[in-house]
Protein backbone atom coordinates (compact mmCIF):
# COMPACT_ATOMS: atom_id res chain seq x y z
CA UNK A 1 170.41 141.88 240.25
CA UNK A 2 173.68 141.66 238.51
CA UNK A 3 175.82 138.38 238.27
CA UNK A 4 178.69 140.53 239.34
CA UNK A 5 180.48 140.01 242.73
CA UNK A 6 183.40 142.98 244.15
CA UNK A 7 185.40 141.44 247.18
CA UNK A 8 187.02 143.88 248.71
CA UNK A 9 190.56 142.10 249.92
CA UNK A 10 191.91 143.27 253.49
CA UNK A 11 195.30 144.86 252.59
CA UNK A 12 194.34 144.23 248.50
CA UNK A 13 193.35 144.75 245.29
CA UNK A 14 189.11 144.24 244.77
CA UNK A 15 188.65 140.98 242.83
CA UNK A 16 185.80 141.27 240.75
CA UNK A 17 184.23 137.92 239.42
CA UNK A 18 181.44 137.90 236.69
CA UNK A 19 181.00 139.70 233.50
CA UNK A 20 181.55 143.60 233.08
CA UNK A 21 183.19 146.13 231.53
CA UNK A 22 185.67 148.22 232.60
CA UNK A 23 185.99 151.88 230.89
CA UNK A 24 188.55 154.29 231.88
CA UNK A 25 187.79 158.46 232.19
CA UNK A 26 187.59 158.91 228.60
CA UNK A 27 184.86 156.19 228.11
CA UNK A 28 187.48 153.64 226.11
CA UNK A 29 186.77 149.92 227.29
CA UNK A 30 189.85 148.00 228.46
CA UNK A 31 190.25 144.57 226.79
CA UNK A 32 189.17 142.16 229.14
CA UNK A 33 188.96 138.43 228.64
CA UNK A 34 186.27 136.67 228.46
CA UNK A 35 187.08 133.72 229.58
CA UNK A 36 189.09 134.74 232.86
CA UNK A 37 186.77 134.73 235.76
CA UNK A 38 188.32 137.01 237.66
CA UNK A 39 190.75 140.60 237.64
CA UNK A 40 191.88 142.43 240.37
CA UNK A 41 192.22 146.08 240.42
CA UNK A 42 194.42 147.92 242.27
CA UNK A 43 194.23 150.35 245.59
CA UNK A 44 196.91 150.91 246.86
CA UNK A 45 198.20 153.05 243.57
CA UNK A 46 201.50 151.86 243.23
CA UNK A 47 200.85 148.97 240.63
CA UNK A 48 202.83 149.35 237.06
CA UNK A 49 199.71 147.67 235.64
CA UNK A 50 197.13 150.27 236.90
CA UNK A 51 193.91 149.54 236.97
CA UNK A 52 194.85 146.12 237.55
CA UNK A 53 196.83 144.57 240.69
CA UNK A 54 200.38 143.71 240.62
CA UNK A 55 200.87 142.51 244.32
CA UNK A 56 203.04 145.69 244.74
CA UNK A 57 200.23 146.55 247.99
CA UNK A 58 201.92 143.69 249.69
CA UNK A 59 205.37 145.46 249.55
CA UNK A 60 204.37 149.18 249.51
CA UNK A 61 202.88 149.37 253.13
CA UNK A 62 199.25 149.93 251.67
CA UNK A 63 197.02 148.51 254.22
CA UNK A 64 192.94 148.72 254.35
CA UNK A 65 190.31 147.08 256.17
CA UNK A 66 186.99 147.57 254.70
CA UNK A 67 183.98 146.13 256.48
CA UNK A 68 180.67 146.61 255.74
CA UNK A 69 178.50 147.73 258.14
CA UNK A 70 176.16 145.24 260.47
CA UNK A 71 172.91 144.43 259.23
């Protein structure tokens, strides 16, 4: 199993935590630090940093609840 955790924020970006790489449609990696343990990406869209959050779900009305189903 991977060493990679996705949270899935209510209203939010997904945090992912662990070590991965992140390629956009054309298969080019996006420099990612090593060191940070943590990046958000964005859902809602709107962020001027896409594919990373900017916080601009918390003022664009973007609202989700995702909750995986019971076991």
């Amino acid at each position: 199993m991977s060493d990679v955790k996705i949270n899935v924020r209510k209203n939010g970006p997904l945090l992912i935590e662990g070590k991965f790489t992140l390629v956009d449609a054309e298969g080019n990696a996006f420099p990612l630090d090593p060191a940070k343990p943590a990046y958000a990406l964005c859902r809602c869209g709107q962020s001027g940093n896409n594919p990373f959050c900017d916080g601009t779900h918390k003022s664009c009305g973007f609202e989700s609840e995702v909750i995986a189903p019971a076991e």
